[in-house]
Protein backbone atom coordinates (compact mmCIF):
# COMPACT_ATOMS: atom_id res chain seq x y z
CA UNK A 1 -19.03 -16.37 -9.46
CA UNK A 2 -22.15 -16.54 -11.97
CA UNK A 3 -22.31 -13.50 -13.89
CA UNK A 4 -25.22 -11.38 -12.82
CA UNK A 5 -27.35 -9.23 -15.49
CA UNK A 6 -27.71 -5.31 -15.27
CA UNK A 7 -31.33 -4.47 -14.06
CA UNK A 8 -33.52 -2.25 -15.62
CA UNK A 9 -31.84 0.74 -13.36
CA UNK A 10 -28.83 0.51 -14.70
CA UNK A 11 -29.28 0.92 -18.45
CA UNK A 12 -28.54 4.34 -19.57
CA UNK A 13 -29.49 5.80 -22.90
CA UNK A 14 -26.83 6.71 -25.33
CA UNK A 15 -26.23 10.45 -25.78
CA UNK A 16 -24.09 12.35 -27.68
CA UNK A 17 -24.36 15.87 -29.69
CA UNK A 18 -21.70 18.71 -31.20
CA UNK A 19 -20.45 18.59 -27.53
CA UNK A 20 -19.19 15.42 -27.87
CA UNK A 21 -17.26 16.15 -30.90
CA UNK A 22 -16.30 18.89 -29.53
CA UNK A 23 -14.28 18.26 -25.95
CA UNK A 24 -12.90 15.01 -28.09
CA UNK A 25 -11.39 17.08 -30.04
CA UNK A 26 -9.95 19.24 -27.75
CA UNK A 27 -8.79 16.40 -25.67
CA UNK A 28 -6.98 15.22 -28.60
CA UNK A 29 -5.06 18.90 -29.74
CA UNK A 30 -3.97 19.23 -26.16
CA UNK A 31 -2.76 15.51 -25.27
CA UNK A 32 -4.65 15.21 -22.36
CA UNK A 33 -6.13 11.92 -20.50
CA UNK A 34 -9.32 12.14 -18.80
CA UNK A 35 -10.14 9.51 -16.28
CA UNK A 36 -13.68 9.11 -17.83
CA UNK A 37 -12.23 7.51 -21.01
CA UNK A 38 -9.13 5.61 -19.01
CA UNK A 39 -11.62 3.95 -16.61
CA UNK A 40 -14.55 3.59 -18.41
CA UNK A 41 -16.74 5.51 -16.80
CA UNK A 42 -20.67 5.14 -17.49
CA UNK A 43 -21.24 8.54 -17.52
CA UNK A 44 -18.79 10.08 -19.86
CA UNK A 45 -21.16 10.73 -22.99
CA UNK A 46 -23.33 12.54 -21.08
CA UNK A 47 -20.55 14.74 -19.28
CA UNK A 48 -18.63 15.19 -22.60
CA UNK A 49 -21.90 16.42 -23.84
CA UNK A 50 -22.22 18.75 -21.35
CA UNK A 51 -18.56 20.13 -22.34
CA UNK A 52 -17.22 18.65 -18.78
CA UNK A 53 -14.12 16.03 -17.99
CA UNK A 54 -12.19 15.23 -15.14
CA UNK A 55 -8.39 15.45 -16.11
CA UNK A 56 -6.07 12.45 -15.33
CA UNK A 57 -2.64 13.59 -14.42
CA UNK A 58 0.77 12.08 -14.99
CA UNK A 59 0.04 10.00 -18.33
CA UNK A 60 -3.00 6.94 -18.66
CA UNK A 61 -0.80 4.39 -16.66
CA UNK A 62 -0.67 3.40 -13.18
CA UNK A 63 1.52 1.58 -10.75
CA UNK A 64 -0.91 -0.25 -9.01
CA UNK A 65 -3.50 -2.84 -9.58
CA UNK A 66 -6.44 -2.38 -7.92
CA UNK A 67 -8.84 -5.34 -8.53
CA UNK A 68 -11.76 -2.72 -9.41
CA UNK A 69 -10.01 -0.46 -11.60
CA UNK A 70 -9.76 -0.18 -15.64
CA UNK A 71 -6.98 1.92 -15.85
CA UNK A 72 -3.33 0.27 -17.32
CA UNK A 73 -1.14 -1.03 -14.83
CA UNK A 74 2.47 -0.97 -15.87
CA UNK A 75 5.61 1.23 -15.75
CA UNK A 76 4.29 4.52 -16.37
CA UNK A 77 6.15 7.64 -18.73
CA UNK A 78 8.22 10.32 -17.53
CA UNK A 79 6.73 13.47 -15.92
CA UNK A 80 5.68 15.89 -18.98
CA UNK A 81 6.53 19.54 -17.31
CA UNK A 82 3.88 21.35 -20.04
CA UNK A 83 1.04 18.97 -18.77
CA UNK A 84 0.10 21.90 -16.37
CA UNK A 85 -0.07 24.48 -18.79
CA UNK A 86 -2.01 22.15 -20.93
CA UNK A 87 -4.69 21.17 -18.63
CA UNK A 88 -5.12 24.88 -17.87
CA UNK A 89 -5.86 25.72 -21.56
CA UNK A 90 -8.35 22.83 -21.54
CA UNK A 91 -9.73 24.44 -18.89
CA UNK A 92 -10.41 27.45 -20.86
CA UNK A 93 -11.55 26.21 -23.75
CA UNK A 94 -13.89 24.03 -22.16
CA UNK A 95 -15.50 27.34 -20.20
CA UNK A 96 -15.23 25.19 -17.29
CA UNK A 97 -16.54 26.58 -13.58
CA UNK A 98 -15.32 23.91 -11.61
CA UNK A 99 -12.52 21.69 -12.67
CA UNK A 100 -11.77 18.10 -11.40
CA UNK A 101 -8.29 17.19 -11.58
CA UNK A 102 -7.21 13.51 -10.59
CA UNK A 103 -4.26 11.16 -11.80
CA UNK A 104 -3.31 7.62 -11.71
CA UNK A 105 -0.90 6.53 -9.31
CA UNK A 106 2.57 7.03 -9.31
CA UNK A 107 4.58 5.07 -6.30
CA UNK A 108 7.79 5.46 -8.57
CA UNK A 109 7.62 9.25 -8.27
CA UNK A 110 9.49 10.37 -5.02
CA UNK A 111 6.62 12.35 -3.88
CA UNK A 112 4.10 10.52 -5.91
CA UNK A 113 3.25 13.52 -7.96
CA UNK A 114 2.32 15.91 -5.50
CA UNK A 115 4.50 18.71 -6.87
CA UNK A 116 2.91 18.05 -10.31
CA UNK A 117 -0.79 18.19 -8.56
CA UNK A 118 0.38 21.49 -6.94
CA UNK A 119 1.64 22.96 -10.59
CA UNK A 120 -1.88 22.29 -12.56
CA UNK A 121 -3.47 24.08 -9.31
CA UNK A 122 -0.95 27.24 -9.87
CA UNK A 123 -1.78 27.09 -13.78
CA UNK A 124 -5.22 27.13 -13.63
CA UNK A 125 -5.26 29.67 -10.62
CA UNK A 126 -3.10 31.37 -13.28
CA UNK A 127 -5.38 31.34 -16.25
CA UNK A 128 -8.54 32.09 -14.56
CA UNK A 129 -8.53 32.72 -10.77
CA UNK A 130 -12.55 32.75 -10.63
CA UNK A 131 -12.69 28.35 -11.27
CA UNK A 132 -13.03 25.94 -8.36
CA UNK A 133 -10.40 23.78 -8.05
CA UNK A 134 -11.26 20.02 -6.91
CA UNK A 135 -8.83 17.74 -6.29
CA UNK A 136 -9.32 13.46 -6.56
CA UNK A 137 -5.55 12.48 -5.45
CA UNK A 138 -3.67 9.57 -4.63
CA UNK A 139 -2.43 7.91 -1.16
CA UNK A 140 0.71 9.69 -1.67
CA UNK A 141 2.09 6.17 0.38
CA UNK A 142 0.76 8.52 3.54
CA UNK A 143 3.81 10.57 2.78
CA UNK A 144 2.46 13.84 4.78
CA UNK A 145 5.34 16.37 3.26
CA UNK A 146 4.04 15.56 -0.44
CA UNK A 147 0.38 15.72 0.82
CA UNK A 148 1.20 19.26 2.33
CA UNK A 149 2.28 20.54 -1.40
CA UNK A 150 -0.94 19.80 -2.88
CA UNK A 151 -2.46 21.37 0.50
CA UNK A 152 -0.54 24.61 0.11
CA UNK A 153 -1.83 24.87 -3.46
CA UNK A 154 -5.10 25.07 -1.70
CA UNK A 155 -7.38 24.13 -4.33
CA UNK A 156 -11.28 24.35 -3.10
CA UNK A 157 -11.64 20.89 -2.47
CA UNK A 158 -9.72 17.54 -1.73
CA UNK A 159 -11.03 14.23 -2.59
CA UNK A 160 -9.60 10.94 -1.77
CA UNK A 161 -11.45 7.71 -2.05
CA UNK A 162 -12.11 5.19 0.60
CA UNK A 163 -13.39 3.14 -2.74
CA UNK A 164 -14.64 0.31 -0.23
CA UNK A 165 -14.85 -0.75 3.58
CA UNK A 166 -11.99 -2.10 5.48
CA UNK A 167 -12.65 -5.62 5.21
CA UNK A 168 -12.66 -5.62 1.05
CA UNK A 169 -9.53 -4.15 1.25
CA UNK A 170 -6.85 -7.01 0.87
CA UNK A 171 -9.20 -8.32 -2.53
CA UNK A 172 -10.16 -4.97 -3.95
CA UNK A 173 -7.32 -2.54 -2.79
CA UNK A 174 -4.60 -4.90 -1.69
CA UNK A 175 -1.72 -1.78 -2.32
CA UNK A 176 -3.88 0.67 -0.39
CA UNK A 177 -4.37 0.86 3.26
CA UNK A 178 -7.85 2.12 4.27
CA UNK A 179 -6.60 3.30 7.64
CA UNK A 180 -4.04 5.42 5.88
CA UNK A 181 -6.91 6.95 3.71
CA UNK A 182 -9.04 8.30 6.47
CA UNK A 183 -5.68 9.69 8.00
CA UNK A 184 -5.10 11.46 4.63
CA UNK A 185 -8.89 13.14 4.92
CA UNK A 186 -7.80 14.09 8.80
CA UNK A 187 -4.82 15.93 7.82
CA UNK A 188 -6.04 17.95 5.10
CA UNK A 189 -9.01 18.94 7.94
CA UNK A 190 -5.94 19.77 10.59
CA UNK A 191 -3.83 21.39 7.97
CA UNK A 192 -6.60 23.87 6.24
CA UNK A 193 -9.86 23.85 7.66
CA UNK A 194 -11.24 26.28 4.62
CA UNK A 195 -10.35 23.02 2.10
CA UNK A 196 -14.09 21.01 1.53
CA UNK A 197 -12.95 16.96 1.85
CA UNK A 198 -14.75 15.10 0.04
CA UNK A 199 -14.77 10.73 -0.16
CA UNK A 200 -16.35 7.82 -2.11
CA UNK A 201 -17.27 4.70 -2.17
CA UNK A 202 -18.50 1.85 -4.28
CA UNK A 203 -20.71 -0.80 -3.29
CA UNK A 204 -22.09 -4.20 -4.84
CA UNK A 205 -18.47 -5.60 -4.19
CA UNK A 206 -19.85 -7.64 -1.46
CA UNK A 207 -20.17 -5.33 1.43
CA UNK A 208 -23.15 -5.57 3.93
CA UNK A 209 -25.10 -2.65 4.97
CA UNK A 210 -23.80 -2.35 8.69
CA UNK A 211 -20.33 -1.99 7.19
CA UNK A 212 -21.66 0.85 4.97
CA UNK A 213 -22.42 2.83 7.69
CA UNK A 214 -19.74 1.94 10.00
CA UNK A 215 -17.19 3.13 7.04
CA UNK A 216 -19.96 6.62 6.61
CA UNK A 217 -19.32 7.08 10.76
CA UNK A 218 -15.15 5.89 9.92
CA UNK A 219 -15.26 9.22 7.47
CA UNK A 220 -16.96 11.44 9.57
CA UNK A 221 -14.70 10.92 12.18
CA UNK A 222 -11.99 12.46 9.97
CA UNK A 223 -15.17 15.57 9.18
CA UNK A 224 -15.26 14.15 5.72
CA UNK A 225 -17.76 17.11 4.47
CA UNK A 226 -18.76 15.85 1.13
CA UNK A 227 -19.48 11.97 -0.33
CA UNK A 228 -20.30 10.15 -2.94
CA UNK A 229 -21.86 6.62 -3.09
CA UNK A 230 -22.25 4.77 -6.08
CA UNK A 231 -22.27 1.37 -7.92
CA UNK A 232 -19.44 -0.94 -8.43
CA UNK A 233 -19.96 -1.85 -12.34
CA UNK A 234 -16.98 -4.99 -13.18
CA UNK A 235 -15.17 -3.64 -16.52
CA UNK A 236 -14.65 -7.08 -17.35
CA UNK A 237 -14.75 -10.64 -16.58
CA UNK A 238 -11.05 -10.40 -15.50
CA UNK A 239 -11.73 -7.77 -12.58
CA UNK A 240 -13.47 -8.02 -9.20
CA UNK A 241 -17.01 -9.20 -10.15
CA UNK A 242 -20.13 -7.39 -9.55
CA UNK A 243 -21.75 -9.39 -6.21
CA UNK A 244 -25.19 -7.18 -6.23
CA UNK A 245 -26.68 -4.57 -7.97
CA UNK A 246 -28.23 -2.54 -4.82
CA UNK A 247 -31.04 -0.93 -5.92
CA UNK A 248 -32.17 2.69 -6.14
CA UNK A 249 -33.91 2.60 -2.46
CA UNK A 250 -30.97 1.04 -0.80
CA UNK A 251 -28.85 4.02 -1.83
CA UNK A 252 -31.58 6.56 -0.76
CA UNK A 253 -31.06 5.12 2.79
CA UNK A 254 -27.36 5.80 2.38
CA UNK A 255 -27.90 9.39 1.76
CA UNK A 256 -29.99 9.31 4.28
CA UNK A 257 -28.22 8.23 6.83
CA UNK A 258 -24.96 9.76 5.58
CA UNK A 259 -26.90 13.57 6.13
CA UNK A 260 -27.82 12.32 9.38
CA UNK A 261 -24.63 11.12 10.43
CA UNK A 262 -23.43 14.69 9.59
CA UNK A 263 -22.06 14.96 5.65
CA UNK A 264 -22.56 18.31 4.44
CA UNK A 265 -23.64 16.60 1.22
CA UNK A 266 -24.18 13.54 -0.02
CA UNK A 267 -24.79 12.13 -3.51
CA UNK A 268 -25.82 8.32 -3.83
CA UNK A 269 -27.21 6.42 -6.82
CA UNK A 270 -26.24 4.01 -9.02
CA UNK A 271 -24.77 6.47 -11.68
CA UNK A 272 -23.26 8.29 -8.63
CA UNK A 273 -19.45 8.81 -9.93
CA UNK A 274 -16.30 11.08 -7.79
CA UNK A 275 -16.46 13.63 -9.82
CA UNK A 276 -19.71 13.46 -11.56
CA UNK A 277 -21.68 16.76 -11.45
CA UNK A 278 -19.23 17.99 -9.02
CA UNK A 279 -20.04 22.04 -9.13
CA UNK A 280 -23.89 20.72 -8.79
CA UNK A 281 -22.79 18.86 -5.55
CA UNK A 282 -20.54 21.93 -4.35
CA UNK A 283 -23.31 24.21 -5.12
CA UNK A 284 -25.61 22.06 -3.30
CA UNK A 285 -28.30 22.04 -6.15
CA UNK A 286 -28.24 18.34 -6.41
CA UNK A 287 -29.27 16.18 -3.23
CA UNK A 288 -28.98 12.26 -3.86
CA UNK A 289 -32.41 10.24 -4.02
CA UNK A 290 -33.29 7.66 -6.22
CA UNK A 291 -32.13 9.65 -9.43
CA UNK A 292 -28.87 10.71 -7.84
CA UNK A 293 -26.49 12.05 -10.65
CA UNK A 294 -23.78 13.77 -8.48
């Protein structure tokens, strides 16, 4: 496929201040991954700036290879035991309100890291009992006894990503099942109905509109609560390529039509990231549009 050029939309100015420096560097002292610098996020800059990250759990390399993804694939390192502690004093020092937690996925892990998810909760909780606790995890392999741990940690919100609609699935997600996704979102709902769930997608990977909101109704049939729509940006020539920058308008009708079909929020544009301005989106201060940075 022809490569496609970046509209005007999509170019971001660089930022950077002491900030930047500044979260680097503690980053660095602690040994911690974030996934904005393991998948090359657009955004990080301007959320390192901001003295914000979302934490990547369980080391920088994953087991599986999704065709969208920048993070390593390989055979990942052992579980380090003081990572909770860690990310909890990163917490601190960052001053950080709301805290997104994620990791790459671990299918060689019995319980796919659950437990480990369910220790950074408890060390956090620890530290400072006041910060919301968001969640981005894994499939788990729809293993429900390792998604109950993480449950009965009962952070403030759980996020898992549909990513894409059902029919992309054996190109872009060919380890993950989307059925067993949306199953995932139900049983947090039946398990703790005080937990927020939260979803995303990306879109330019060849979708059509009807299956956009076929996959918005798929969610809400789970009570999904909270999602985020943004666009699919290829980190290389190697990956999944971009088939169409949607533009700013398209995504308004998203929100749109995600709020209608019942979302508590929603958050599309094409900057629009999982965990990007996540305590804006929780605090409902941000509300999609054509400028959508949630």
């Amino acid at each position: 496929m022809a490569h496609i050029p970046k509209p005007e939309w999509l170019r971001k100015p660089i930022q950077g201040d002491k900030n930047l420096t500044y979260v680097r560097r503690i980053l660095s002292d602690l040994k911690l991954h974030t996934v904005c610098q393991e998948a090359a996020c657009p955004n990080t800059m301007e959320c390192f700036s901001s003295k914000t990250a979302t934490f990547m759990l369980l080391g920088s390399v994953c087991t599986r290879n999704c065709a969208f993804c920048n993070v390593t694939t390989g055979s990942p390192s052992p579980v380090d035991p003081d990572e909770p502690r860690r990310v909890a004093e990163g917490v601190k020092a960052l001053g950080l309100q709301h805290v997104v937690v994620t990791s790459v996925t671990r299918d060689d892990l019995p319980d796919g890291g659950a437990a480990h998810f369910a220790e950074v909760i408890k060390a956090i909780r620890e530290l400072d009992s006041e910060v919301v606790i968001e969640v981005l995890i894994p499939d788990f392999k729809g293993d429900e006894t390792a998604l109950n741990l993480v449950i009965e940690a009962h952070p403030d919100v759980i996020n898992h990503n549909v990513e894409t609609i059902n029919r992309l699935y054996s190109t872009v997600r060919p380890q993950a099942e989307y059925n067993q996704s949306l199953e995932l979102l139900r049983r947090v709902r039946e398990k703790d109905p005080s937990i927020l769930t939260k979803s995303g997608l990306m879109v330019g990977l060849g979708e059509k509109k009807e299956e956009v909101f076929n996959l918005l109704l798929d969610l809400r049939d789970q009570d999904c609560d909270l999602l985020t729509i943004g666009q699919y940006l290829a980190p290389s020539r190697q990956h999944h390529p971009v088939v169409e920058y949607v533009h700013p308008d398209v995504f308004e009708e998203y929100r749109k039509k995600a709020l209608e079909f019942g979302f508590l929020e929603a958050a599309s544009g094409p900057f629009v990231r999982s965990s990007y301005h996540a305590k804006e989106m929780i605090e409902n201060r941000i509300i999609g549009g054509n400028n959508a940075t949630s």
